[in-house]
C-alpha atoms as a PDB file:
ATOM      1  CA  UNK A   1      16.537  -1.626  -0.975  1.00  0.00           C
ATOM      2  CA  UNK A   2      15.738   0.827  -4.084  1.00  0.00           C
ATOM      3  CA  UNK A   3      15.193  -2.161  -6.290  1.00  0.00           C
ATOM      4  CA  UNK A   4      12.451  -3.710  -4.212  1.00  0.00           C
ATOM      5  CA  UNK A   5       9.835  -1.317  -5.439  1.00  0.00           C
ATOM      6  CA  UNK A   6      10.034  -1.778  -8.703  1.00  0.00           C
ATOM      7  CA  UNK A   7       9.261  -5.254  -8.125  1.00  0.00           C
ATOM      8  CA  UNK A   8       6.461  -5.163  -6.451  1.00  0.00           C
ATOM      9  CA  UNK A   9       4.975  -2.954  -9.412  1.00  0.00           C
ATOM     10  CA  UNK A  10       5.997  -5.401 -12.420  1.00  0.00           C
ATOM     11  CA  UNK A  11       4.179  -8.145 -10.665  1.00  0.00           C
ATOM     12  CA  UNK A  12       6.277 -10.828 -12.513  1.00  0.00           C
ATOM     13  CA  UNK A  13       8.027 -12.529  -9.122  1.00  0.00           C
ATOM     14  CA  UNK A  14       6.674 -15.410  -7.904  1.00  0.00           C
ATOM     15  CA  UNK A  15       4.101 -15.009  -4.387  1.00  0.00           C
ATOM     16  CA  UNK A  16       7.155 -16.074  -2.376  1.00  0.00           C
ATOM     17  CA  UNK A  17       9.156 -13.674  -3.474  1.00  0.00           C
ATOM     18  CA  UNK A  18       7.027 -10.877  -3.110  1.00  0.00           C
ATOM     19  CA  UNK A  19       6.190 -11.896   0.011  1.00  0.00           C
ATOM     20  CA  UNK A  20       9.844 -11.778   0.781  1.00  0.00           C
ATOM     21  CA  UNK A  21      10.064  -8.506  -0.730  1.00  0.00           C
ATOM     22  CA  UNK A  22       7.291  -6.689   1.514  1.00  0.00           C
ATOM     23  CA  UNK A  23       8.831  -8.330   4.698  1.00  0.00           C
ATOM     24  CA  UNK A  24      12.364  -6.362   4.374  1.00  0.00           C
ATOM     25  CA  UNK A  25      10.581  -3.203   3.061  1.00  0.00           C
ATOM     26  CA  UNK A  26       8.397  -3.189   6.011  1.00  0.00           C
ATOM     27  CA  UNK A  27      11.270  -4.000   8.234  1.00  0.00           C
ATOM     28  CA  UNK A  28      12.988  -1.309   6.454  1.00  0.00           C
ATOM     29  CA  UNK A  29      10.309   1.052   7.794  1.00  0.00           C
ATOM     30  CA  UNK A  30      10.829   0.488  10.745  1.00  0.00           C
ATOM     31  CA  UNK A  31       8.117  -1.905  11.461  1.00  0.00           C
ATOM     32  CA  UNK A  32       8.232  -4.589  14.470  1.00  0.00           C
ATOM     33  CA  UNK A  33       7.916  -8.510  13.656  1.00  0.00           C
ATOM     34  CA  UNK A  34       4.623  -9.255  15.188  1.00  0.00           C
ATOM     35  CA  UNK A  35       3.524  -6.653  12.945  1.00  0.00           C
ATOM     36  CA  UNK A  36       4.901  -7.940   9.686  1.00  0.00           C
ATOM     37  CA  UNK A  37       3.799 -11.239  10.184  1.00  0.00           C
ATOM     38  CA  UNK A  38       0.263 -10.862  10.949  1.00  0.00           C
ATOM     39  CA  UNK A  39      -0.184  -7.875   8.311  1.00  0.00           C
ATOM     40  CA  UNK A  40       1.540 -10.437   5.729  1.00  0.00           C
ATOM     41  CA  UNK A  41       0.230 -13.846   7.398  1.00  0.00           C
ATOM     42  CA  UNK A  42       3.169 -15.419   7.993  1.00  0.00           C
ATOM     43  CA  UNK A  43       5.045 -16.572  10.904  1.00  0.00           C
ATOM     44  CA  UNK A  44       7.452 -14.218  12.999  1.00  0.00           C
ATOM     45  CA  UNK A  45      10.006 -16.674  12.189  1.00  0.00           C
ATOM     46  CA  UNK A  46       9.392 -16.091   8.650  1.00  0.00           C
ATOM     47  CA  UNK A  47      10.029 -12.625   9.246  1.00  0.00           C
ATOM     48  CA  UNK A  48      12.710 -12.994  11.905  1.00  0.00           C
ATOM     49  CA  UNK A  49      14.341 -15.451   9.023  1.00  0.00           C
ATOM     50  CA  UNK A  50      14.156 -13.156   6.557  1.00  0.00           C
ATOM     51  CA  UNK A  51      15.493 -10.082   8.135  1.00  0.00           C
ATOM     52  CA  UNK A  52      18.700 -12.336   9.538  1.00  0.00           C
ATOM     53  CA  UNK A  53      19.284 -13.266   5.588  1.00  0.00           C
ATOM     54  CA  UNK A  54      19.315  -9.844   4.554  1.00  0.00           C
ATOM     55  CA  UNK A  55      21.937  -8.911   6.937  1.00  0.00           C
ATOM     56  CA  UNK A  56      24.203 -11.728   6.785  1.00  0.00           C
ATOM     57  CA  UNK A  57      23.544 -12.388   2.910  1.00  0.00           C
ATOM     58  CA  UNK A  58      22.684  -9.817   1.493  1.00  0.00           C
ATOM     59  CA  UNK A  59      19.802  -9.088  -1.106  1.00  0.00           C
ATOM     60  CA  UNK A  60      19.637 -11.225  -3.713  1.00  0.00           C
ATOM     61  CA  UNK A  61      19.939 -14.528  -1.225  1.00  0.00           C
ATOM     62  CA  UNK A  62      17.273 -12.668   0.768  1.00  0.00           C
ATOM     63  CA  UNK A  63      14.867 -13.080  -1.740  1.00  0.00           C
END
């Protein structure tokens, strides 16, 4: 998870992927779904989605 903040500071990834990014740093925290989504404004199955890639992907496919 280090590289994630450095992406969020060059500002260079597309929306979706720093969408993406703030979802598994949040989740990373600790953070529940229902929170994620409505602080981000996406869906919990976004975020539910996202977290499942991570684990079984890894990463770079999570993004």
């Amino acid at each position: 998870m280090s590289g994630l903040p450095p992406l969020l500071r060059k500002g260079r990834a597309s929306a979706r992927v720093l969408t993406r990014a703030r979802i598994l740093l949040l989740a990373a925290e600790g953070r529940r779904n229902s929170f994620i989504a409505e602080a981000l404004q996406v869906s919990p199955a976004t975020v539910i989605n996202m977290s499942k890639r991570f684990v079984q992907e890894g990463l770079e496919r999570a993004l």
